[in-house]
C-alpha atoms as a PDB file:
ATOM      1  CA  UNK A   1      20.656 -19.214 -38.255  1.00  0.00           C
ATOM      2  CA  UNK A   2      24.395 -19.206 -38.222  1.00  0.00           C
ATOM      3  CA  UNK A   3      24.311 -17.441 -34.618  1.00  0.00           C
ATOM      4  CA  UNK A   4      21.658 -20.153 -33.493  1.00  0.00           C
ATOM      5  CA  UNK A   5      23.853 -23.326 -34.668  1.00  0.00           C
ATOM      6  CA  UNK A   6      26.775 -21.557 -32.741  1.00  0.00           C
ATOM      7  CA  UNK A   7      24.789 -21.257 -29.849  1.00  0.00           C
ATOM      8  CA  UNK A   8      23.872 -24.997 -30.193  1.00  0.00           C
ATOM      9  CA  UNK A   9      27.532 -25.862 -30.561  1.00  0.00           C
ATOM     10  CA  UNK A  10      28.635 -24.043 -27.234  1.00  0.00           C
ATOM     11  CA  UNK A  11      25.564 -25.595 -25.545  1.00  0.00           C
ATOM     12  CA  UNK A  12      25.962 -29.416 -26.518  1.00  0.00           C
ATOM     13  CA  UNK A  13      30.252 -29.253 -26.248  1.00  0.00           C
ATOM     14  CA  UNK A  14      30.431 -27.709 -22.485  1.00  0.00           C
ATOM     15  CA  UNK A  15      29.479 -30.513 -19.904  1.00  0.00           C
ATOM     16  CA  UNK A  16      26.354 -29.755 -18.081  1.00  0.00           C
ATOM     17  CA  UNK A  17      28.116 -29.667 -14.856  1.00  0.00           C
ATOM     18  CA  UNK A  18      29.760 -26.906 -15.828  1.00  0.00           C
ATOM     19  CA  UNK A  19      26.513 -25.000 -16.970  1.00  0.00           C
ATOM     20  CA  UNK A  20      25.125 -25.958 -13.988  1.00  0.00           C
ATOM     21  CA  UNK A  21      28.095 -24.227 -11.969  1.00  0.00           C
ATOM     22  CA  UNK A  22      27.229 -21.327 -14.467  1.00  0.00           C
ATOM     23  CA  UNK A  23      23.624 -21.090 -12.744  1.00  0.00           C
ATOM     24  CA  UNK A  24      24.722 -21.706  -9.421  1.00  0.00           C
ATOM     25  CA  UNK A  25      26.885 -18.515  -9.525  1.00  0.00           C
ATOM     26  CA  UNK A  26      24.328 -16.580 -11.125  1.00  0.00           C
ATOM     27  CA  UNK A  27      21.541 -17.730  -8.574  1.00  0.00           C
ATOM     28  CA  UNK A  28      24.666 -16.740  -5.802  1.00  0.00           C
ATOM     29  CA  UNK A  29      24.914 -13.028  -7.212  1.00  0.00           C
ATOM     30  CA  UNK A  30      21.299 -12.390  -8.227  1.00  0.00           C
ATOM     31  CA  UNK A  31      19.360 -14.189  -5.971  1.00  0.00           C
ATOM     32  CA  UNK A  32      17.275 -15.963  -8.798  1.00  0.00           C
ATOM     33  CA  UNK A  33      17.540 -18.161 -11.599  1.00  0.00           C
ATOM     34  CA  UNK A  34      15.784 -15.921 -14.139  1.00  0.00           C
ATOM     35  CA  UNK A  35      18.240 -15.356 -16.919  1.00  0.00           C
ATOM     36  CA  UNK A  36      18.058 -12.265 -19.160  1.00  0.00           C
ATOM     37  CA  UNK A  37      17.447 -12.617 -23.130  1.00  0.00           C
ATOM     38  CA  UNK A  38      21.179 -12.623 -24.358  1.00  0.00           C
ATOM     39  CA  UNK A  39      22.916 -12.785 -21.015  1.00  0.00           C
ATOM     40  CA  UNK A  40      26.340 -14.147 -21.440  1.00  0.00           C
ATOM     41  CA  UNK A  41      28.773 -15.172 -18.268  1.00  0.00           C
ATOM     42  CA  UNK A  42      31.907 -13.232 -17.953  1.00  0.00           C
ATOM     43  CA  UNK A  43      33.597 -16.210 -19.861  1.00  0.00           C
ATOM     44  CA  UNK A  44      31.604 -15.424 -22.800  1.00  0.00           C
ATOM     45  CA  UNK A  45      29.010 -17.939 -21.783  1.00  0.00           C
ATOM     46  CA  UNK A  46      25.604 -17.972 -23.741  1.00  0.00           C
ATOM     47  CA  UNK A  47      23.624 -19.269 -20.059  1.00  0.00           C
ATOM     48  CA  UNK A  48      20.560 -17.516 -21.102  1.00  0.00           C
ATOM     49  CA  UNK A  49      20.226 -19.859 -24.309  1.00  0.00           C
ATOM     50  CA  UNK A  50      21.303 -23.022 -22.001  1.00  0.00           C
ATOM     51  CA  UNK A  51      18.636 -21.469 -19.313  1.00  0.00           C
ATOM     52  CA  UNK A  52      15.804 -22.396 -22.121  1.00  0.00           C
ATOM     53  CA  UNK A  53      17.492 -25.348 -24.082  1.00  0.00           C
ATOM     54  CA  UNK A  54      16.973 -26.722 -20.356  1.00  0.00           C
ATOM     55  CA  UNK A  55      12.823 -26.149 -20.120  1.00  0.00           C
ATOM     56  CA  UNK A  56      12.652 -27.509 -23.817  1.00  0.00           C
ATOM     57  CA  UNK A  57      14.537 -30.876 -22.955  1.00  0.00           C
ATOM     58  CA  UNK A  58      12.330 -31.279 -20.094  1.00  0.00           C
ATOM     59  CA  UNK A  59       9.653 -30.774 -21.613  1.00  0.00           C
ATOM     60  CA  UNK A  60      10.793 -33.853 -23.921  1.00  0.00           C
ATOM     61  CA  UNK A  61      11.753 -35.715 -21.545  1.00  0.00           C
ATOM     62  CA  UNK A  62      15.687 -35.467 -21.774  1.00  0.00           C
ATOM     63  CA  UNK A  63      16.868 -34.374 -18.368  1.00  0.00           C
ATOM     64  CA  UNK A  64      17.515 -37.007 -15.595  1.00  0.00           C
ATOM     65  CA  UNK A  65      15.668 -37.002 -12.315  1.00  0.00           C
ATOM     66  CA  UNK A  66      19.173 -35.931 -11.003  1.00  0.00           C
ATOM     67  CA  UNK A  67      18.850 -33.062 -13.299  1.00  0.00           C
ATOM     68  CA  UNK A  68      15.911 -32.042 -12.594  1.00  0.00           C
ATOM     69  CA  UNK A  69      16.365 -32.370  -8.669  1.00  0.00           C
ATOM     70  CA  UNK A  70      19.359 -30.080  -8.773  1.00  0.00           C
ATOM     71  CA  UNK A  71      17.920 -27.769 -10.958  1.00  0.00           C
ATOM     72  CA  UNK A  72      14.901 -27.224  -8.548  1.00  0.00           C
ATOM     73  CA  UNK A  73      17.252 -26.788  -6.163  1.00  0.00           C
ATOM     74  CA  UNK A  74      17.931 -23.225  -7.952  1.00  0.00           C
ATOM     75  CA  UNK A  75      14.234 -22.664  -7.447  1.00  0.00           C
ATOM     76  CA  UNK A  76      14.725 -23.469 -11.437  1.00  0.00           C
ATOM     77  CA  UNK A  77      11.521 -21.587 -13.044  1.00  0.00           C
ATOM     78  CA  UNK A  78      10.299 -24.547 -16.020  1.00  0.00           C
ATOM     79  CA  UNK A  79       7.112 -23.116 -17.258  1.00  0.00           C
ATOM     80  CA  UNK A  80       8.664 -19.971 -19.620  1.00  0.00           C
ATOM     81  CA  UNK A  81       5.259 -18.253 -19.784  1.00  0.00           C
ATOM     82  CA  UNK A  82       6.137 -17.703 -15.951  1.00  0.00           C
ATOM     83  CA  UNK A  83       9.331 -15.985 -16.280  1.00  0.00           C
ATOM     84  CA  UNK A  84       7.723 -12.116 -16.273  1.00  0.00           C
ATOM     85  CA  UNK A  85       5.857 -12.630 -12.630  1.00  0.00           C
ATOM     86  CA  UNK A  86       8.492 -14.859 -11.371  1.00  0.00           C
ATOM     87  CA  UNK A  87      11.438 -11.747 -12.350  1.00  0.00           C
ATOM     88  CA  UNK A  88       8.927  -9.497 -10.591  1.00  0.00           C
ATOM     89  CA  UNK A  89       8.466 -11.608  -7.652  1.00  0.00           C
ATOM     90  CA  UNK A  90      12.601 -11.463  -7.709  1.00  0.00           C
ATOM     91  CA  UNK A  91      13.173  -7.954  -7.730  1.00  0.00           C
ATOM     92  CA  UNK A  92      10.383  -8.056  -4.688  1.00  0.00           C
ATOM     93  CA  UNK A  93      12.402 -10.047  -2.838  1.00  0.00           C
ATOM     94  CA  UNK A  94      15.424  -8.200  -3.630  1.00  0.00           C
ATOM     95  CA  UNK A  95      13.436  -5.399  -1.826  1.00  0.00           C
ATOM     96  CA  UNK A  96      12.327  -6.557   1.434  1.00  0.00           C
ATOM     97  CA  UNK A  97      15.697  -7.828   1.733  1.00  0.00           C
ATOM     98  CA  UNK A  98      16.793  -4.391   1.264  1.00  0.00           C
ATOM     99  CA  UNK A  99      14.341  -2.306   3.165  1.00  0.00           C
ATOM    100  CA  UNK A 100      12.417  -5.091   5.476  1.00  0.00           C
ATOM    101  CA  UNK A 101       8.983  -5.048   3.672  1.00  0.00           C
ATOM    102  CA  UNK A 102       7.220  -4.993   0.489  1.00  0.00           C
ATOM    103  CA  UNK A 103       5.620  -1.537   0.348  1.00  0.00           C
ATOM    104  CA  UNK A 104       7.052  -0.798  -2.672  1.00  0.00           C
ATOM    105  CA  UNK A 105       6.063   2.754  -3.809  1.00  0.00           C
ATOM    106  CA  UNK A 106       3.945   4.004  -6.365  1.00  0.00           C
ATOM    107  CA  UNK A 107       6.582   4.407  -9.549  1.00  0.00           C
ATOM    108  CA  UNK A 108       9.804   2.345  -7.774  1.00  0.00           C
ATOM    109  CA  UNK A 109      12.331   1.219 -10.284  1.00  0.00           C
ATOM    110  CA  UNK A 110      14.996  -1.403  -9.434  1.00  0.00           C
ATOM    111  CA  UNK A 111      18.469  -0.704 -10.084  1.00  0.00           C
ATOM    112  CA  UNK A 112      18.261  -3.463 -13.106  1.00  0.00           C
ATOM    113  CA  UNK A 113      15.511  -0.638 -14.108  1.00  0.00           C
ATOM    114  CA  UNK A 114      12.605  -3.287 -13.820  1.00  0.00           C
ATOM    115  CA  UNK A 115       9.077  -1.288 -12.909  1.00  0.00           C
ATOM    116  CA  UNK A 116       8.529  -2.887  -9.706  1.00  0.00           C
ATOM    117  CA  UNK A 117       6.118  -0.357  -8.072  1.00  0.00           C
ATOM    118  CA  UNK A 118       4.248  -0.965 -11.480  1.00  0.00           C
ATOM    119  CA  UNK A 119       4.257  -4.657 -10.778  1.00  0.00           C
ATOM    120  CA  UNK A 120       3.009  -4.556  -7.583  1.00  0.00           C
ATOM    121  CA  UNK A 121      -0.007  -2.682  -8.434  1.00  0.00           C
ATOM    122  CA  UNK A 122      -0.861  -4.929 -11.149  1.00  0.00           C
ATOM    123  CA  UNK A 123      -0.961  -7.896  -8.825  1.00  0.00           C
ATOM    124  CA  UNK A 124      -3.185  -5.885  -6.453  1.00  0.00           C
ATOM    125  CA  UNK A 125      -4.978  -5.327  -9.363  1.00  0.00           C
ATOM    126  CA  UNK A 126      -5.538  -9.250 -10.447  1.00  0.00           C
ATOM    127  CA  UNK A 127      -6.124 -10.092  -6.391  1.00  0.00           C
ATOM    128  CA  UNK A 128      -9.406 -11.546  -6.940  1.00  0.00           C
ATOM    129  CA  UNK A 129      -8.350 -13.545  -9.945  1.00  0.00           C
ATOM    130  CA  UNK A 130      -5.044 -14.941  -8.545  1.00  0.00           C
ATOM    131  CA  UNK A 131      -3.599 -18.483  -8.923  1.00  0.00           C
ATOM    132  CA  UNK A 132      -3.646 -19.586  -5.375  1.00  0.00           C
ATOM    133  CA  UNK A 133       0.224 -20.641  -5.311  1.00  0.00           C
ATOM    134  CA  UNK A 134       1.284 -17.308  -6.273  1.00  0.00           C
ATOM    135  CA  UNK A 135      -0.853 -16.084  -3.854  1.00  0.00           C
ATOM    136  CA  UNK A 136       0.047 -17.732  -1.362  1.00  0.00           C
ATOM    137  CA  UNK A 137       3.885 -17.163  -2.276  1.00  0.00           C
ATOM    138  CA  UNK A 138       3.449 -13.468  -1.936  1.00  0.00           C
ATOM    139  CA  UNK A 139       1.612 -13.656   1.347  1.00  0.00           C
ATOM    140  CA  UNK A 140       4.454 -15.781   2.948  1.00  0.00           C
ATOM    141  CA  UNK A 141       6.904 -12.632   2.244  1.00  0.00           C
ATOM    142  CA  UNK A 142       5.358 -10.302   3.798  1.00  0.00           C
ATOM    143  CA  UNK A 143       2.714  -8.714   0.414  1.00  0.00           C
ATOM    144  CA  UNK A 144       0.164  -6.327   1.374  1.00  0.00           C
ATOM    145  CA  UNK A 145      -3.056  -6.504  -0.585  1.00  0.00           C
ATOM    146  CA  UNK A 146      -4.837  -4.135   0.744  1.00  0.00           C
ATOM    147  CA  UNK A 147      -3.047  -0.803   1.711  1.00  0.00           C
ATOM    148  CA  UNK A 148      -5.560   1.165   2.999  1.00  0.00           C
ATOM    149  CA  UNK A 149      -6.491  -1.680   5.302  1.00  0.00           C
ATOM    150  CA  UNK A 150      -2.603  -1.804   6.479  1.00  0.00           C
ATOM    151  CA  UNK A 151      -2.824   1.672   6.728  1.00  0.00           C
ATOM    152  CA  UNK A 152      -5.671   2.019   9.199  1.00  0.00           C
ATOM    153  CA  UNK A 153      -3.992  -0.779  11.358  1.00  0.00           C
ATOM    154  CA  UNK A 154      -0.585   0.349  11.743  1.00  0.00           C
ATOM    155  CA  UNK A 155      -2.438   3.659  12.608  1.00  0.00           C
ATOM    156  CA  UNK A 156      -4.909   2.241  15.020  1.00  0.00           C
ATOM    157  CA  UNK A 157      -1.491   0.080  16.544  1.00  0.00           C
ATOM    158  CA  UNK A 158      -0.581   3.736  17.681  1.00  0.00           C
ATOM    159  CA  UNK A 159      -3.248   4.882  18.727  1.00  0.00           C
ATOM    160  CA  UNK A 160      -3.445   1.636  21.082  1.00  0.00           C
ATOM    161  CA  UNK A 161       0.109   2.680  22.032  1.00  0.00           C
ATOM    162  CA  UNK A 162      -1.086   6.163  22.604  1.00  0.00           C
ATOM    163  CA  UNK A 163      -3.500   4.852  24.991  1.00  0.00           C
ATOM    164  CA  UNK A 164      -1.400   2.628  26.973  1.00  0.00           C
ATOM    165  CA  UNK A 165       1.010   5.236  27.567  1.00  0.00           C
ATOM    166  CA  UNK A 166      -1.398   7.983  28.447  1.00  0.00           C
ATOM    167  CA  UNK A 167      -5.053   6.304  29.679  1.00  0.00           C
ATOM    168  CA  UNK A 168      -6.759   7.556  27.231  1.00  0.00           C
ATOM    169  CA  UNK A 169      -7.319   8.116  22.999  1.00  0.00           C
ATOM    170  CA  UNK A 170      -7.287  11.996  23.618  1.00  0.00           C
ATOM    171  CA  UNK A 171      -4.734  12.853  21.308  1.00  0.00           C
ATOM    172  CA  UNK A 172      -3.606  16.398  21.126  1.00  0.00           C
ATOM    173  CA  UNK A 173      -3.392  18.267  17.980  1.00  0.00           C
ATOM    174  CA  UNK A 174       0.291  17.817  16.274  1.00  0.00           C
ATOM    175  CA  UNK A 175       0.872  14.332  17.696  1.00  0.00           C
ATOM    176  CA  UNK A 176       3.593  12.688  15.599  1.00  0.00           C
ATOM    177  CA  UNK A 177       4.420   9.475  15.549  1.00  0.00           C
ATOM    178  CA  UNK A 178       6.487   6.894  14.090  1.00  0.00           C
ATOM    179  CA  UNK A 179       6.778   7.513   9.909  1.00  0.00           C
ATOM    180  CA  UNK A 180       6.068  11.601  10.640  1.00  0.00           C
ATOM    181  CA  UNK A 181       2.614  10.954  10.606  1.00  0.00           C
ATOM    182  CA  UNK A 182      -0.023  12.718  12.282  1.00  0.00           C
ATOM    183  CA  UNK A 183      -1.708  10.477  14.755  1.00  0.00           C
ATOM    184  CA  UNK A 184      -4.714  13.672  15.474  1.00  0.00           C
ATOM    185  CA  UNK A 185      -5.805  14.097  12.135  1.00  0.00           C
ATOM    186  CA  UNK A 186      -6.001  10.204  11.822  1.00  0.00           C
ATOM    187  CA  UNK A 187      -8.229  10.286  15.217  1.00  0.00           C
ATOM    188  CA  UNK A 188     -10.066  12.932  13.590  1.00  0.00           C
ATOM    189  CA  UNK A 189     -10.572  11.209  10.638  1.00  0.00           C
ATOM    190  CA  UNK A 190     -12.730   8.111  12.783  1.00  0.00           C
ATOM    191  CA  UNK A 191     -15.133  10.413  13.845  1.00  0.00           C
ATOM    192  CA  UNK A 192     -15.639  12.441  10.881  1.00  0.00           C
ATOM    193  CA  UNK A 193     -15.898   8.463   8.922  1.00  0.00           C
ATOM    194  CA  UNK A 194     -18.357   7.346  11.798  1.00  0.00           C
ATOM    195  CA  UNK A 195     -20.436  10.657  11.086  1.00  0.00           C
ATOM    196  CA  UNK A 196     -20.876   9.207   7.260  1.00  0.00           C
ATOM    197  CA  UNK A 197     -21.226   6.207   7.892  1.00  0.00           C
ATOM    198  CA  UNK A 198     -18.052   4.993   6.409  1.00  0.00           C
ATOM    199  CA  UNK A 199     -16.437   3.213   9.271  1.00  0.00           C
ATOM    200  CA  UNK A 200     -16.945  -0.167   9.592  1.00  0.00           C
ATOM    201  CA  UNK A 201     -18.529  -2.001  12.505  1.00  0.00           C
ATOM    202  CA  UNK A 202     -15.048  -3.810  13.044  1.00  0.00           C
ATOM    203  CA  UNK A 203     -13.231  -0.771  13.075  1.00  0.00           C
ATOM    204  CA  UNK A 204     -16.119   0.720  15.170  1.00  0.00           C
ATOM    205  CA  UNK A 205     -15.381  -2.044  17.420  1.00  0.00           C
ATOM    206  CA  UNK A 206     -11.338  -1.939  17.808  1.00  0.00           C
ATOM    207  CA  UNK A 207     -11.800   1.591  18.338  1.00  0.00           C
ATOM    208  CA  UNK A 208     -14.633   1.410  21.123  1.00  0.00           C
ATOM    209  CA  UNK A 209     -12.248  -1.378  22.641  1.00  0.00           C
ATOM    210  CA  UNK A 210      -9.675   1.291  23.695  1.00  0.00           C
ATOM    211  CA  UNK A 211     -12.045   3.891  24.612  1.00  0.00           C
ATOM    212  CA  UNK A 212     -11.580   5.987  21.524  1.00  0.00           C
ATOM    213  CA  UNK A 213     -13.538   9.831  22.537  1.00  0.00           C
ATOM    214  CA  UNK A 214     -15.777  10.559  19.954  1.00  0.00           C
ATOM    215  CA  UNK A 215     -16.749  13.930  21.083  1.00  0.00           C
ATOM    216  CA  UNK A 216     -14.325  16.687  20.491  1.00  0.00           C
ATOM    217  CA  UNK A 217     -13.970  19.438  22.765  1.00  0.00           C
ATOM    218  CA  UNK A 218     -16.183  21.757  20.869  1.00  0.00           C
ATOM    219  CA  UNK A 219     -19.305  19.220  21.259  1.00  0.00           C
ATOM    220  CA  UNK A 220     -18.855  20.245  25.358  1.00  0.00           C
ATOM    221  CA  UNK A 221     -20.916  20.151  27.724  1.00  0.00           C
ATOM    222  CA  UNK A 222     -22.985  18.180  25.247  1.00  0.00           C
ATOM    223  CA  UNK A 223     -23.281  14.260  24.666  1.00  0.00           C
ATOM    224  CA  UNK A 224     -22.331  11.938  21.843  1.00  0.00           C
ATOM    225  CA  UNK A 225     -24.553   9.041  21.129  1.00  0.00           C
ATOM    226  CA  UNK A 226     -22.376   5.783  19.505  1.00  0.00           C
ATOM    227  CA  UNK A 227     -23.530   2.810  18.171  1.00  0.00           C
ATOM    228  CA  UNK A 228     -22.325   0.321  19.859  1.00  0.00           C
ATOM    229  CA  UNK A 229     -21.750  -3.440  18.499  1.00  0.00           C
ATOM    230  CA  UNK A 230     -25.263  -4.416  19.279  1.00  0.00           C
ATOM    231  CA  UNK A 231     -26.684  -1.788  17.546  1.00  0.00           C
ATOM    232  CA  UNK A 232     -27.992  -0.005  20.361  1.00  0.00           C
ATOM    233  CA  UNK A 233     -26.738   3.212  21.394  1.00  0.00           C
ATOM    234  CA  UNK A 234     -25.502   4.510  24.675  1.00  0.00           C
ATOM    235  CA  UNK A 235     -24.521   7.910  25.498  1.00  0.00           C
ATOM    236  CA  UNK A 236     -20.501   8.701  26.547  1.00  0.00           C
ATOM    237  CA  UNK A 237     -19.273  11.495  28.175  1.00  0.00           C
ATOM    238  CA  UNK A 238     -15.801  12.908  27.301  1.00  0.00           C
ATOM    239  CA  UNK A 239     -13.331  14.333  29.261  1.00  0.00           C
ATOM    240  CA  UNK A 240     -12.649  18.053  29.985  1.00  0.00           C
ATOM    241  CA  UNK A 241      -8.961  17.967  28.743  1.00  0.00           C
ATOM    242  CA  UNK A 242      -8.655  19.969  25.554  1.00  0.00           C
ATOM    243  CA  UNK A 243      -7.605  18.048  22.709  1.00  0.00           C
END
């Protein structure tokens, strides 16, 4: 109790100004307004207790419009029960400052040792439950919600490269391209999917778009029959260039 009536004391004799230049210097060095549990400024400063004194009085109606305005100037967060998605949403942004996207891997710890791979799976987790302004808060930097998805398209992106550079989707074995990644295997991968059904008649469609050979070299002299987007089927012939 003592500690909290000191705490109360600091708060009430330091002019809000000068809390407010408190936050402003945080926000400048972290990038955020979320205040740790305990944090103190280098001056000794309880901000983390002024931080939450602030949500309670406006809550009760005791901060001024002024007040308020500057504080959501800060991109002040209000509603507490907010504070753990809006310090992971933070440390995201933190990231793709850092490394120019939000593909966070699978176990990624910030320096501040806050789980943000963990995070970002557990919003992938909640995507079809989402509140829509988070949502849409995440999609504006950059989120990816569905990795496989992004993974197919940044592959099929070089394979359309592929094509424009060469005339064809005949990729030879061992192709590497950008992120050491094996563009054949990936080409192989479409027809083996197409074979069991599992690729879609979008992806079907891209893929037919630029030509992609679905016979391989060992189904020579023979001929491949591929659905096309109608549903009917036509035969294709492939070229005689190995693969």
């Amino acid at each position: 109790m003592k500690d909290l009536d000191t705490k109360m004391e600091e708060t009430t004799a330091t002019p809000w100004d000068q809390w407010f230049e408190m936050l402003t210097a945080f926000k400048a060095e972290k990038g955020h307004c979320l205040v740790p549990h305990n944090y103190k400024t280098p001056e000794g400063y309880p901000l983390w207790y002024w931080v939450r004194k602030m949500c309670r009085d406006k809550a009760k109606g005791e901060l001024s419009e002024d007040q308020i305005e500057r504080l959501n100037s800060l991109k002040f967060v209000w509603d507490l029960q907010d504070l753990p998605w809006e310090k992971g949403f933070a440390a995201l942004q933190i990231y793709k400052a850092e490394f120019g996207d939000c593909l966070v891997p699978d176990g990624y710890v910030t320096r501040d040792n806050y789980p943000l791979g963990l995070w970002t799976w557990k919003q992938r987790y909640f995507e079809g439950n989402y509140p829509r302004e988070k949502y849409h808060r995440l999609a504006d930097l950059g989120f990816v919600w569905d990795l496989r998805e992004y993974a197919w398209d940044r592959m099929y992106a070089a394979l359309e490269a592929y094509q424009k550079e060469y005339g064809d989707c005949l990729v030879p074995a061992g192709y590497i391209v950008e992120g050491g990644v094996d563009l054949s295997m990936w080409v192989t991968r479409q027809r083996s999917d197409l074979a069991h059904n599992y690729l879609t008649q979008v992806k079907l469609s891209k893929l037919n778009r630029l030509g992609f050979c679905w016979a391989t070299a060992d189904d020579l002299p023979h001929v491949l029959f591929v659905p096309r987007d109608n549903s009917k089927k036509s035969n294709i012939s492939t070229s005689s260039r190995p693969l």
